[in-house]
Protein backbone atom coordinates (compact mmCIF):
# COMPACT_ATOMS: atom_id res chain seq x y z
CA UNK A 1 0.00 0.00 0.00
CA UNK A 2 0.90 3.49 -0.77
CA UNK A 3 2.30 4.99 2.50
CA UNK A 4 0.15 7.76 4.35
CA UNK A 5 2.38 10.87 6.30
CA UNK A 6 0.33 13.64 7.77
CA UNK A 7 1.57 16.84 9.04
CA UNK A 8 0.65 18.25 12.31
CA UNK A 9 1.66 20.75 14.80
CA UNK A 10 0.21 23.70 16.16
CA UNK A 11 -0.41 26.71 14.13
CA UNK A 12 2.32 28.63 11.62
CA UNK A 13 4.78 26.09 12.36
CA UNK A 14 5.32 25.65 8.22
CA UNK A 15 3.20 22.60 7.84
CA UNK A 16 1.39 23.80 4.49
CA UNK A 17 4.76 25.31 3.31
CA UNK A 18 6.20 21.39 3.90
CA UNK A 19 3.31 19.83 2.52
CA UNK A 20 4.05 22.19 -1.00
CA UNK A 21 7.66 20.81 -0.95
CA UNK A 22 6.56 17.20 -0.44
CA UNK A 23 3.77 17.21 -2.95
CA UNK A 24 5.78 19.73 -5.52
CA UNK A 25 2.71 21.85 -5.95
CA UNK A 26 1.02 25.35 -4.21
CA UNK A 27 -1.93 23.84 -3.80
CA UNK A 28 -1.89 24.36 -0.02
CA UNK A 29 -2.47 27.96 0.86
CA UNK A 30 0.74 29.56 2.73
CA UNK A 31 1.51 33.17 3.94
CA UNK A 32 3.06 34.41 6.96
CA UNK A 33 0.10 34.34 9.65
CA UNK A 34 -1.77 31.36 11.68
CA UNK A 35 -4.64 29.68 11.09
CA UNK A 36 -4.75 29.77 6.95
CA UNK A 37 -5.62 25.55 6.95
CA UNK A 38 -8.89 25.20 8.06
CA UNK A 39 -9.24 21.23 6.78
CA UNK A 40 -7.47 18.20 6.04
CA UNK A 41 -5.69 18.37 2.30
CA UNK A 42 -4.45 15.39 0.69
CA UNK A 43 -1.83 15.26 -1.66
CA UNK A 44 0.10 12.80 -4.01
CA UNK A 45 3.72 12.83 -4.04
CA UNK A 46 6.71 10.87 -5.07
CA UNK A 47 10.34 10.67 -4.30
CA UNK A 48 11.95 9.01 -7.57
CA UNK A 49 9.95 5.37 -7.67
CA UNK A 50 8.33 5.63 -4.27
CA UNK A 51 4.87 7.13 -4.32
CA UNK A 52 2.97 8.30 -1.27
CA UNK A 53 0.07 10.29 -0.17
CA UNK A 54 0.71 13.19 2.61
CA UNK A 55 -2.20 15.03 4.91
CA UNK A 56 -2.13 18.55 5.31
CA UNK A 57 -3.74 19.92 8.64
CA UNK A 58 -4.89 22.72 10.89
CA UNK A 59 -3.02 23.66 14.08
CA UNK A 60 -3.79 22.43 17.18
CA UNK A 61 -3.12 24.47 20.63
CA UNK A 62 -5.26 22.64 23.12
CA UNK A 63 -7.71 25.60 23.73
CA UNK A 64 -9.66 25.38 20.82
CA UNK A 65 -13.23 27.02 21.10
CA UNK A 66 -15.53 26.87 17.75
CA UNK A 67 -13.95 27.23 14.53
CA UNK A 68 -10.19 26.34 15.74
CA UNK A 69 -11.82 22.80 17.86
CA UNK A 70 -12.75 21.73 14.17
CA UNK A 71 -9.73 22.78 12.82
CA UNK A 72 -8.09 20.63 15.37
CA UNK A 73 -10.36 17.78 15.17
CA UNK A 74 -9.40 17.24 11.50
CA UNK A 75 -5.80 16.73 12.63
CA UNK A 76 -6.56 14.67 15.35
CA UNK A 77 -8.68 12.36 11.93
CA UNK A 78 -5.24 12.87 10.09
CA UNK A 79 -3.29 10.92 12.58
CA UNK A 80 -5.82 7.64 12.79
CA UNK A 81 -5.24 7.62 9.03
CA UNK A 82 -1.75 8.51 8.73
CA UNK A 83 0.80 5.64 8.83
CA UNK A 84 3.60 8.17 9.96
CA UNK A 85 3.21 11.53 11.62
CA UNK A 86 5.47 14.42 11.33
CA UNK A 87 4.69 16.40 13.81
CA UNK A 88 6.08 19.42 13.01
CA UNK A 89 7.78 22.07 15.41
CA UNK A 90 9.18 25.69 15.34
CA UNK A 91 13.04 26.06 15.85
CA UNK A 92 13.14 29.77 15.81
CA UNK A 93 9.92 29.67 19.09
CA UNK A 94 10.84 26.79 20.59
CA UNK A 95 9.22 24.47 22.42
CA UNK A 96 5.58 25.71 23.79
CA UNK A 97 2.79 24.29 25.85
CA UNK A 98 1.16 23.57 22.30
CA UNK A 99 3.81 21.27 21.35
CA UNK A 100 3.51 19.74 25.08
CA UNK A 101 -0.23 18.91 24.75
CA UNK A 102 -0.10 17.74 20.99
CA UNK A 103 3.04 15.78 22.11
CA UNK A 104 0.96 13.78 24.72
CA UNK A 105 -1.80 13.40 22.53
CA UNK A 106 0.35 11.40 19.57
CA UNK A 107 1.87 9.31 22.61
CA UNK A 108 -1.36 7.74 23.11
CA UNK A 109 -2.02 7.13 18.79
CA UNK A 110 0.19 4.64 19.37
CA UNK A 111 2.08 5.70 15.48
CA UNK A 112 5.66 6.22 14.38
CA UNK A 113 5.89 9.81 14.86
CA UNK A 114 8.95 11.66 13.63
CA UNK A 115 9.50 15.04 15.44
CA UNK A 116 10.53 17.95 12.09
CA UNK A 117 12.55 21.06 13.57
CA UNK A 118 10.97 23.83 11.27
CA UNK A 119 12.42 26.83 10.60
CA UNK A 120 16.46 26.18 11.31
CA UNK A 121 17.40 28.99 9.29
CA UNK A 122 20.43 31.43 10.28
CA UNK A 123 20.95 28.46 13.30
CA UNK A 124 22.75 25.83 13.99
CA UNK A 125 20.52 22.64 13.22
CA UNK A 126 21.85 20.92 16.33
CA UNK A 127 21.53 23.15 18.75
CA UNK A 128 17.47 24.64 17.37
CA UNK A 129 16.66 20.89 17.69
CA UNK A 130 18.46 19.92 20.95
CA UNK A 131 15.28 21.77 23.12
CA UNK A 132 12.58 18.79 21.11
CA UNK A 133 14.61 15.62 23.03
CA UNK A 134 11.85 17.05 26.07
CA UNK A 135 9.23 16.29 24.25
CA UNK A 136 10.55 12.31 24.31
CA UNK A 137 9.11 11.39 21.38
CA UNK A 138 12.85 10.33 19.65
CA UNK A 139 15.42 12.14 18.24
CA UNK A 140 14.37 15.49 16.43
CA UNK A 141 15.13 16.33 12.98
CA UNK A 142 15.96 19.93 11.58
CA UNK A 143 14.87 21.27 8.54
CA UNK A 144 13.94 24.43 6.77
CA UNK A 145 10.96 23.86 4.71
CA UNK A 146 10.61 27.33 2.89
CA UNK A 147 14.33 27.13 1.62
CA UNK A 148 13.90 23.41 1.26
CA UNK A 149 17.41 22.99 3.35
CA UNK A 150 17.11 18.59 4.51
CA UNK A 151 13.10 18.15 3.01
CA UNK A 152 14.94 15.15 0.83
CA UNK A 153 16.55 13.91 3.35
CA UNK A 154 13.63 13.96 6.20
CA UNK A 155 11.48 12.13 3.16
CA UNK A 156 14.06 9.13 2.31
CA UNK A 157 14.23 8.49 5.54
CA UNK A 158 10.94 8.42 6.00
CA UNK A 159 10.13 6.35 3.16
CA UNK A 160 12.35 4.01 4.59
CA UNK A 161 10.59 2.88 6.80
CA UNK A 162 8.17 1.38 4.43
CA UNK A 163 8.99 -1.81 2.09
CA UNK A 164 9.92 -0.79 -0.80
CA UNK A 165 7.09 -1.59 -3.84
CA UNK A 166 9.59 -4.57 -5.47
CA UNK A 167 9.61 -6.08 -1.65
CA UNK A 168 5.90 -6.02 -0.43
CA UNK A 169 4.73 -9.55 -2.22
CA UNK A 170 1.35 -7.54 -2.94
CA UNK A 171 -0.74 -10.00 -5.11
CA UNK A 172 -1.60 -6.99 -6.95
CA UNK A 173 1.48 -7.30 -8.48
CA UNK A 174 0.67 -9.59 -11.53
CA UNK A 175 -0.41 -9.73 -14.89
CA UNK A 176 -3.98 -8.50 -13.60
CA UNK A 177 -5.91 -5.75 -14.94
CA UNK A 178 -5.91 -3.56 -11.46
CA UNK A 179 -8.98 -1.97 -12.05
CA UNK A 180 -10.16 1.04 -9.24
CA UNK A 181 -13.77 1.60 -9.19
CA UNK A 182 -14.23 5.34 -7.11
CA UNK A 183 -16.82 7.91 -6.75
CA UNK A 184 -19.41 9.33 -3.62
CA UNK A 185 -21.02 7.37 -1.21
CA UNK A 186 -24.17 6.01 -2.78
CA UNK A 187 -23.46 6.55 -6.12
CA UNK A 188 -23.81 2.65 -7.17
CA UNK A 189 -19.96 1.41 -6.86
CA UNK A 190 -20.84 -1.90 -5.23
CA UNK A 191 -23.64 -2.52 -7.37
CA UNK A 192 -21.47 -1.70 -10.62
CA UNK A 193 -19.06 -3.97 -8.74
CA UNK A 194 -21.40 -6.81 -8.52
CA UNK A 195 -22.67 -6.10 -12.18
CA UNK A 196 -19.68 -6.73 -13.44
CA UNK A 197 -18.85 -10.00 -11.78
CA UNK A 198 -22.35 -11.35 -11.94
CA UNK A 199 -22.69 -12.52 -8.57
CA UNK A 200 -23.32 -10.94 -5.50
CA UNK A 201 -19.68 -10.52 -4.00
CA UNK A 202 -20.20 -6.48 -2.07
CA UNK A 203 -22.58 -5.73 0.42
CA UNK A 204 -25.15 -3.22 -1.30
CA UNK A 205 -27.29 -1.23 0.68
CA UNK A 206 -29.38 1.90 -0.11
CA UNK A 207 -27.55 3.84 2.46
CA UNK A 208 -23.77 5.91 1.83
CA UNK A 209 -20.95 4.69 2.93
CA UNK A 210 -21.75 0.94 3.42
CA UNK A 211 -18.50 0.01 2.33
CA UNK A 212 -15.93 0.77 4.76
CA UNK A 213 -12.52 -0.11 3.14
CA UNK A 214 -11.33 -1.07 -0.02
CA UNK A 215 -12.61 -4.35 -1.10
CA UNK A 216 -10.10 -6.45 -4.14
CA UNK A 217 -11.64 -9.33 -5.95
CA UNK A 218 -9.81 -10.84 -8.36
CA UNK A 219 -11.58 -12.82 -11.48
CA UNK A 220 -11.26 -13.78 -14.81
CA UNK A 221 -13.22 -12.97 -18.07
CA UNK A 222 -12.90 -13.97 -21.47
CA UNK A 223 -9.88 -15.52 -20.81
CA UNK A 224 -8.13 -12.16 -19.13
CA UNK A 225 -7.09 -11.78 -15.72
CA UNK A 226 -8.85 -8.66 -13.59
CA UNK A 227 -8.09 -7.02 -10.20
CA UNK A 228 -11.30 -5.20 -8.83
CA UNK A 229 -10.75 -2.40 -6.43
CA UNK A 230 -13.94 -1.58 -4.93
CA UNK A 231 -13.54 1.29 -2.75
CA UNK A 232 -15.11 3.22 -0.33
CA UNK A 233 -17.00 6.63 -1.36
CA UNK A 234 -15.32 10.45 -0.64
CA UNK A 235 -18.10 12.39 1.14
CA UNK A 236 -17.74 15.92 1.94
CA UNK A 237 -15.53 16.07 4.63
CA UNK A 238 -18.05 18.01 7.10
CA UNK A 239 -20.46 14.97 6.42
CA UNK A 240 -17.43 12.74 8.23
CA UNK A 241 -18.30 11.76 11.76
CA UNK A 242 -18.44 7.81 12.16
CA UNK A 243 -15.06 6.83 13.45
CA UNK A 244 -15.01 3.84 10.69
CA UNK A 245 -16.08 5.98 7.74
CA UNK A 246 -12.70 8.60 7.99
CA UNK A 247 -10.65 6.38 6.40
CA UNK A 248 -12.38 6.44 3.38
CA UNK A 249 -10.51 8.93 1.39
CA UNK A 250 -7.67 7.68 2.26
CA UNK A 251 -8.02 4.21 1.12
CA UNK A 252 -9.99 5.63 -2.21
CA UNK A 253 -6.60 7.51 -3.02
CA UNK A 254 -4.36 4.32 -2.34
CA UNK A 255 -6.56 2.67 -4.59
CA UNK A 256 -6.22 4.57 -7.16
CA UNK A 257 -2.49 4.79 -6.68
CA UNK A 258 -2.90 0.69 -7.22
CA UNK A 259 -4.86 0.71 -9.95
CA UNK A 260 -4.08 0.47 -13.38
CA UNK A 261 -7.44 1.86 -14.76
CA UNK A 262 -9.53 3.67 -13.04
CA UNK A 263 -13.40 4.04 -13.66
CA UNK A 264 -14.70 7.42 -11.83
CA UNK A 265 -18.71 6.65 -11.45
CA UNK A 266 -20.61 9.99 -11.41
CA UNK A 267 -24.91 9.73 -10.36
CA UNK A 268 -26.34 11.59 -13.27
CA UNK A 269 -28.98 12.29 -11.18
CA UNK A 270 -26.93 15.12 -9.04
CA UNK A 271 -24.69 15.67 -11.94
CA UNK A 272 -20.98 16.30 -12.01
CA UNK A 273 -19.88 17.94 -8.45
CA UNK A 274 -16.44 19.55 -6.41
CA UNK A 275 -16.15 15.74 -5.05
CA UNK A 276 -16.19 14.15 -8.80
CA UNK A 277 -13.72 16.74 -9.64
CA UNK A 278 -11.40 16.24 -6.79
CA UNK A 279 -11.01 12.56 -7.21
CA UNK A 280 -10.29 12.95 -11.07
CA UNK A 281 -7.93 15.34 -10.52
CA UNK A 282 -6.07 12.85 -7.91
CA UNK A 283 -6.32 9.96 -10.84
CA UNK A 284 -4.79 12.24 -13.28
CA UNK A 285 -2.06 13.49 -11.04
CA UNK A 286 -1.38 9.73 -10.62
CA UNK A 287 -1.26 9.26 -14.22
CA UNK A 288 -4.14 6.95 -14.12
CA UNK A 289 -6.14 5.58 -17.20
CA UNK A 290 -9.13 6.58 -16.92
CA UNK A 291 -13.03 5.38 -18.08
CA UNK A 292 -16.21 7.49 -17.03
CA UNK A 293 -19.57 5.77 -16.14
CA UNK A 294 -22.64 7.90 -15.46
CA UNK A 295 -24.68 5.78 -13.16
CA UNK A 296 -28.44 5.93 -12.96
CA UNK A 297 -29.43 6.81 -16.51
CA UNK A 298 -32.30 5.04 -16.69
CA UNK A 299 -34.20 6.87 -14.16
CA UNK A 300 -33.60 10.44 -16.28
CA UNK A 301 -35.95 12.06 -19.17
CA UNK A 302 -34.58 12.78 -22.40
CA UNK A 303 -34.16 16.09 -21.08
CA UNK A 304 -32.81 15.54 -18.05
CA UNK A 305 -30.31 13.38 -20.33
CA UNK A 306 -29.35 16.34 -22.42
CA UNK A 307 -28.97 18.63 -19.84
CA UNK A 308 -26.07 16.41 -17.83
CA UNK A 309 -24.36 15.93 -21.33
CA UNK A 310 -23.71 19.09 -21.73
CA UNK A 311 -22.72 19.90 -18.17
CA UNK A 312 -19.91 17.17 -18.30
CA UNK A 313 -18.90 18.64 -21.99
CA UNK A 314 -18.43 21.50 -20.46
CA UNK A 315 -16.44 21.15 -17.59
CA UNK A 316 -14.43 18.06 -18.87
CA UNK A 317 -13.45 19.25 -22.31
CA UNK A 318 -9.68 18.31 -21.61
CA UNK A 319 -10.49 15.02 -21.42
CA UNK A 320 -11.61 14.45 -24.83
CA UNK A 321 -9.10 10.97 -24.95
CA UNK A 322 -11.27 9.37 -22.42
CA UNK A 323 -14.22 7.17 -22.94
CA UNK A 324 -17.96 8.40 -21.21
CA UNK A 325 -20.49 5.56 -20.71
CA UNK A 326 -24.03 6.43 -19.63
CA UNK A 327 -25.05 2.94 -17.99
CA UNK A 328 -27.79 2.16 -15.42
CA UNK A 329 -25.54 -0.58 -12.58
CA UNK A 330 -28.69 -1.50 -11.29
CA UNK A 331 -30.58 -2.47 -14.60
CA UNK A 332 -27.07 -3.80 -16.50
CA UNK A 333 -27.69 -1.13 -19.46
CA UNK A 334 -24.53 -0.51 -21.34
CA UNK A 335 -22.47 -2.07 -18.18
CA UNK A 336 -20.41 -4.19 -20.67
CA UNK A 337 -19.46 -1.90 -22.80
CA UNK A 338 -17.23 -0.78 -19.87
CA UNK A 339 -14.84 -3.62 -20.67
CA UNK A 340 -13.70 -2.50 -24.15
CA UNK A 341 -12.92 1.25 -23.05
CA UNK A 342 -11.16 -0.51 -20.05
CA UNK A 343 -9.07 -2.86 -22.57
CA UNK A 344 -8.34 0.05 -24.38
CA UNK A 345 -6.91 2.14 -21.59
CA UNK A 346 -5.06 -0.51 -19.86
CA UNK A 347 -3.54 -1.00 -23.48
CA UNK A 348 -2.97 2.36 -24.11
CA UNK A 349 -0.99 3.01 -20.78
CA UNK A 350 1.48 0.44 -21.56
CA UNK A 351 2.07 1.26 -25.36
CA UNK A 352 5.48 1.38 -26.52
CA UNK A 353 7.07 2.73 -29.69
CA UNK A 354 10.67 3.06 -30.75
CA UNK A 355 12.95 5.90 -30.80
CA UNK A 356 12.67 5.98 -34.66
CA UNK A 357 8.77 5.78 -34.69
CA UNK A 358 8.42 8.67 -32.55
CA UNK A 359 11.36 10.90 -34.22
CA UNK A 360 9.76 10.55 -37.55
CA UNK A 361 6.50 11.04 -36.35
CA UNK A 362 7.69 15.11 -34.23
CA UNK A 363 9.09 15.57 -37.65
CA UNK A 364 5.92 15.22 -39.81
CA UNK A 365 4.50 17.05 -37.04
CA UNK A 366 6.47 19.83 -36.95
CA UNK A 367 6.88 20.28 -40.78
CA UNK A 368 3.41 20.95 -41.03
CA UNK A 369 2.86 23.42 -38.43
CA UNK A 370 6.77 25.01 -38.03
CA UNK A 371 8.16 25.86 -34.05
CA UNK A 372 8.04 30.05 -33.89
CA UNK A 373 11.09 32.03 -33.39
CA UNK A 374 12.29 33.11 -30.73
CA UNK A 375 15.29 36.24 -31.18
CA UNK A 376 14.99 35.53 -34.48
CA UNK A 377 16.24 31.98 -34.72
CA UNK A 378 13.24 29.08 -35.55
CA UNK A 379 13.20 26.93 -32.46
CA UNK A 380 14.44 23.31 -33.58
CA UNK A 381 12.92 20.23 -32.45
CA UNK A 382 15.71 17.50 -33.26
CA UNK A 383 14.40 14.42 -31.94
CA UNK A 384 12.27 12.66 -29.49
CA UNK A 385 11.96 9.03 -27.43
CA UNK A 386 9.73 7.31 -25.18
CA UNK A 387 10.76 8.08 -21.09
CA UNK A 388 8.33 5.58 -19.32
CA UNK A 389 4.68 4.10 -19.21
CA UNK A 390 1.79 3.78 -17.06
CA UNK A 391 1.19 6.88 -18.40
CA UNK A 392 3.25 6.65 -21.41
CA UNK A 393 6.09 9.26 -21.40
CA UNK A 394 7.29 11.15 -24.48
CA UNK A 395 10.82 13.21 -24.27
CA UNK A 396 11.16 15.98 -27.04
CA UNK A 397 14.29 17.50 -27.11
CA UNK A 398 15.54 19.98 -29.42
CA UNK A 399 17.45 23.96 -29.56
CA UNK A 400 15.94 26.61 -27.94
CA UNK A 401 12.70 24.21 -26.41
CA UNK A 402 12.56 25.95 -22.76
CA UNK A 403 11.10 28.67 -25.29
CA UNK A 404 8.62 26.71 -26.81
CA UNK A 405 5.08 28.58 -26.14
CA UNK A 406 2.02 26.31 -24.19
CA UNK A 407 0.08 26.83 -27.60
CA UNK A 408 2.59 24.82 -29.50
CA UNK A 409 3.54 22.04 -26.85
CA UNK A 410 -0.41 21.40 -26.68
CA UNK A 411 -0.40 20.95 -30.82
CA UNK A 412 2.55 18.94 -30.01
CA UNK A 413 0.32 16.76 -27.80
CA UNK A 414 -2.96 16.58 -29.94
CA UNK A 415 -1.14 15.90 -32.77
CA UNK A 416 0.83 12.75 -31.26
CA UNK A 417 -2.46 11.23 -29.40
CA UNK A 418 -4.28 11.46 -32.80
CA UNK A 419 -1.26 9.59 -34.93
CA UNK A 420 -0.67 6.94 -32.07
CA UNK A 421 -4.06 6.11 -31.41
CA UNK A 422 -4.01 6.34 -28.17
CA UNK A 423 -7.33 6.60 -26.38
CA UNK A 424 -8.02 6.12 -22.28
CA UNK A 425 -4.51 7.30 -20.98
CA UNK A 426 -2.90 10.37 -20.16
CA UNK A 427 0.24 11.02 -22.17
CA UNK A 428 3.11 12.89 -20.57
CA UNK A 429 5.22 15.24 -22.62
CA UNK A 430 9.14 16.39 -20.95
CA UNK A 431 10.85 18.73 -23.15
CA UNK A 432 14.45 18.69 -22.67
CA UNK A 433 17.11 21.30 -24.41
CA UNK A 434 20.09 19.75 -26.62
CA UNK A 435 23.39 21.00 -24.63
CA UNK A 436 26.28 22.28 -27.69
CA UNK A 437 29.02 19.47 -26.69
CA UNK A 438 30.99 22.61 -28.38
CA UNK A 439 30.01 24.90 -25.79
CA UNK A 440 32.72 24.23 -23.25
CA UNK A 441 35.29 24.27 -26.21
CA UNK A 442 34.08 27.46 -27.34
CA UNK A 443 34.10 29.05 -23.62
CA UNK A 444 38.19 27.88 -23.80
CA UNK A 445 38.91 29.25 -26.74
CA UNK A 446 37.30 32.34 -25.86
CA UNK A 447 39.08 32.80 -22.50
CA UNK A 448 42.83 31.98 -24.02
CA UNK A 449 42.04 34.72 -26.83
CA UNK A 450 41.20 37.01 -24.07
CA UNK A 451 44.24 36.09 -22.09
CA UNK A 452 46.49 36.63 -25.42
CA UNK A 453 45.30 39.83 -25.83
CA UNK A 454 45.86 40.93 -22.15
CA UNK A 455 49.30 39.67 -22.38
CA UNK A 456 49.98 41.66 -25.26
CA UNK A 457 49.13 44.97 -24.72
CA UNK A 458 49.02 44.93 -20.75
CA UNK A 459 52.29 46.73 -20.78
């Protein structure tokens, strides 16, 4: 399983700012005041081949009244799901009361916690960190999260502590389809699930959140081999209060980090909403193939129908390379038509072409619509190759391409996806610039001209 690190600590200690390095993103709001986090944030992150998922929280004091006692019961959530807790501290402060309390509290969560010196700037590491050993929760580690001084280190050695994905003897690991079936609560996973096994293998039950944890059933059909990840549904998070249903997102996001397609279920009957949105986001940051059911469309008019068409055409039009099925779980309409797109995807994620296939292909490409210039010289795309899959990978590389403009990387992109004939995957585009192996020699030269000259007319 993918490993789970939340950050806590009391307020302003740099727990968003961390949570930005970890997860390579601003998506978690940061500026020099307490308080800004007001609810749990989840995020996807990876350190070379290792993925993992970290929490974001609110601060937590102790004397929370109102607004702040929610804040801090969201962090208190964070820990039961976490597998590892940073709890997070301020160097430049000190230790506080706040850190007392919260320090007693993760005593009793019975979890690895890892104590994170924030905010070592301008000090020396050792000495910011040596007032933490009070808090007797192991030896503290310094960092500074905002000029990014040990975040590496603090995350291999956290990742450490996990098995690494080659030494876990998952039996996810095989030749299986791995096949992620998320949405809301309610929304008709476990009866899609059962559809699509014909037999009765979930508990279904008119009522959100029945299932509790991520369910896999493997199976075979037509001769291929399938993983089915049934998972529990992403409510709002105000709607959380069972104890049992809060781990929910988390184990929806580790399945998706497990599958190999994913099929995001939407209820056409409440349309496309913030949750749909957030989960799809998540697969696509994952790199995820991806197939789109709209459950319950039996139960709509033809206008009704129309209506939610055009809603998901226009707030999805950037995923025009993924399949939509309008299917009724419940009924069986159109349920098997799921398996093709899901073929397709799983097909398309591990495509591979050659070095010369792809080359020949940005050629054609960029013959008929030329890169612009840039200071007067036509930016040059010399050749291109095939970095990774699951999502596939292309590397472009070429003169001048830091300068190539968003407009012409996306006709870049269209234009491959349309000759490859790929359909269900996200494709990944790096564009790397050609270094002059001349450049070097050219720097020499220039500096032993220079030197010439000085020794000639210096006197």
């Amino acid at each position: 399983m993918t490993p789970v690190i939340a950050l806590v600590g009391r307020p302003n200690v740099g727990k968003s700012t961390l949570f930005n390095r970890f997860t390579r993103s601003r998506d978690a709001l940061v500026a020099d005041f307490s308080g800004l986090t007001r609810d749990r944030k989840y995020g996807d992150g990876r350190l070379e081949d290792r993925p993992f998922i970290v929490i974001d929280t609110g601060g937590v004091s102790g004397y929370e009244e109102g607004l702040d006692a929610e804040m801090a019961k969201q962090s208190f959530v964070a820990i039961d799901e976490a597998d590892i807790v940073m709890f997070l501290v301020d160097g430049m402060a000190g230790i506080s009361g706040d850190d007392q309390f919260l320090a007693d509290h993760l005593r009793k969560a019975n979890k690895p916690i890892i104590v994170v010196v924030n905010k070592t700037d301008g000090r020396d590491p050792d000495i910011a960190a040596a007032d933490f050993f009070e808090l007797g929760l192991g030896e503290p580690v310094p960092i500074s999260a905002s000029n990014n001084h040990g975040v590496r280190s603090l995350l291999e050695d956290t990742l450490a502590m996990f098995p690494a994905p080659e030494d876990l003897g998952d039996p996810l690991e095989s030749d299986s389809i791995r096949l992620a079936i998320i949405g809301r609560p309610n929304v008709g996973k476990s009866t899609l699930v059962n559809r699509l096994l014909g037999e009765e293998r979930v508990v279904v039950f008119d009522q959100p959140g029945t299932t509790m944890d991520s369910i896999y059933i493997p199976y075979e059909r037509h001769g291929k081999q399938y993983m089915l990840i049934d998972t529990a549904g992403v409510r709002r998070r105000k709607n959380i209060t069972e104890a049992v249903e809060k781990f929910s997102i988390v184990k929806t996001l580790q399945a998706i980090q497990d599958g190999n397609v994913v099929v995001l279920l939407i209820d056409a009957q409440v349309g496309l909403v913030d949750q749909d949105m957030h989960m799809l986001g998540f697969a696509l940051e994952s790199g995820r193939a991806l197939v789109i059911a709209v459950n319950k469309w039996d139960g709509l008019s033809e206008d009704q129908k129309e209506k939610v068409r055009v809603a998901i055409d226009r707030k999805l039009p950037f995923l025009d390379w993924a399949d939509i099925h309008f299917i009724s779980a419940k009924h069986g309409t159109n349920v098997g038509h799921l398996y093709e797109s899901i073929d397709e995807a799983y097909t398309g994620a591990r495509s591979k072409w050659s070095t010369n296939q792809l080359t020949t292909l940005m050629q054609g490409v960029s013959e008929m619509h030329q890169p612009p210039l840039v200071g007067g010289r036509r930016i040059k795309l010399r050749y291109a190759h095939q970095g990774g899959s699951n999502p596939p990978i292309i590397v472009i590389h070429g003169n001048q391409i830091d300068k190539l403009p968003g407009s012409y990387k996306r006709y870049l992109e269209n234009a491959f996806r349309k000759a490859l004939r790929v359909r269900g995957t996200p494709i990944r585009f790096h564009f790397r610039v050609n270094e002059n192996p001349y450049d070097d020699v050219a720097k020499g030269r220039r500096t032993n001209d220079s030197k010439k000259h000085k020794g000639r007319y210096s006197n």
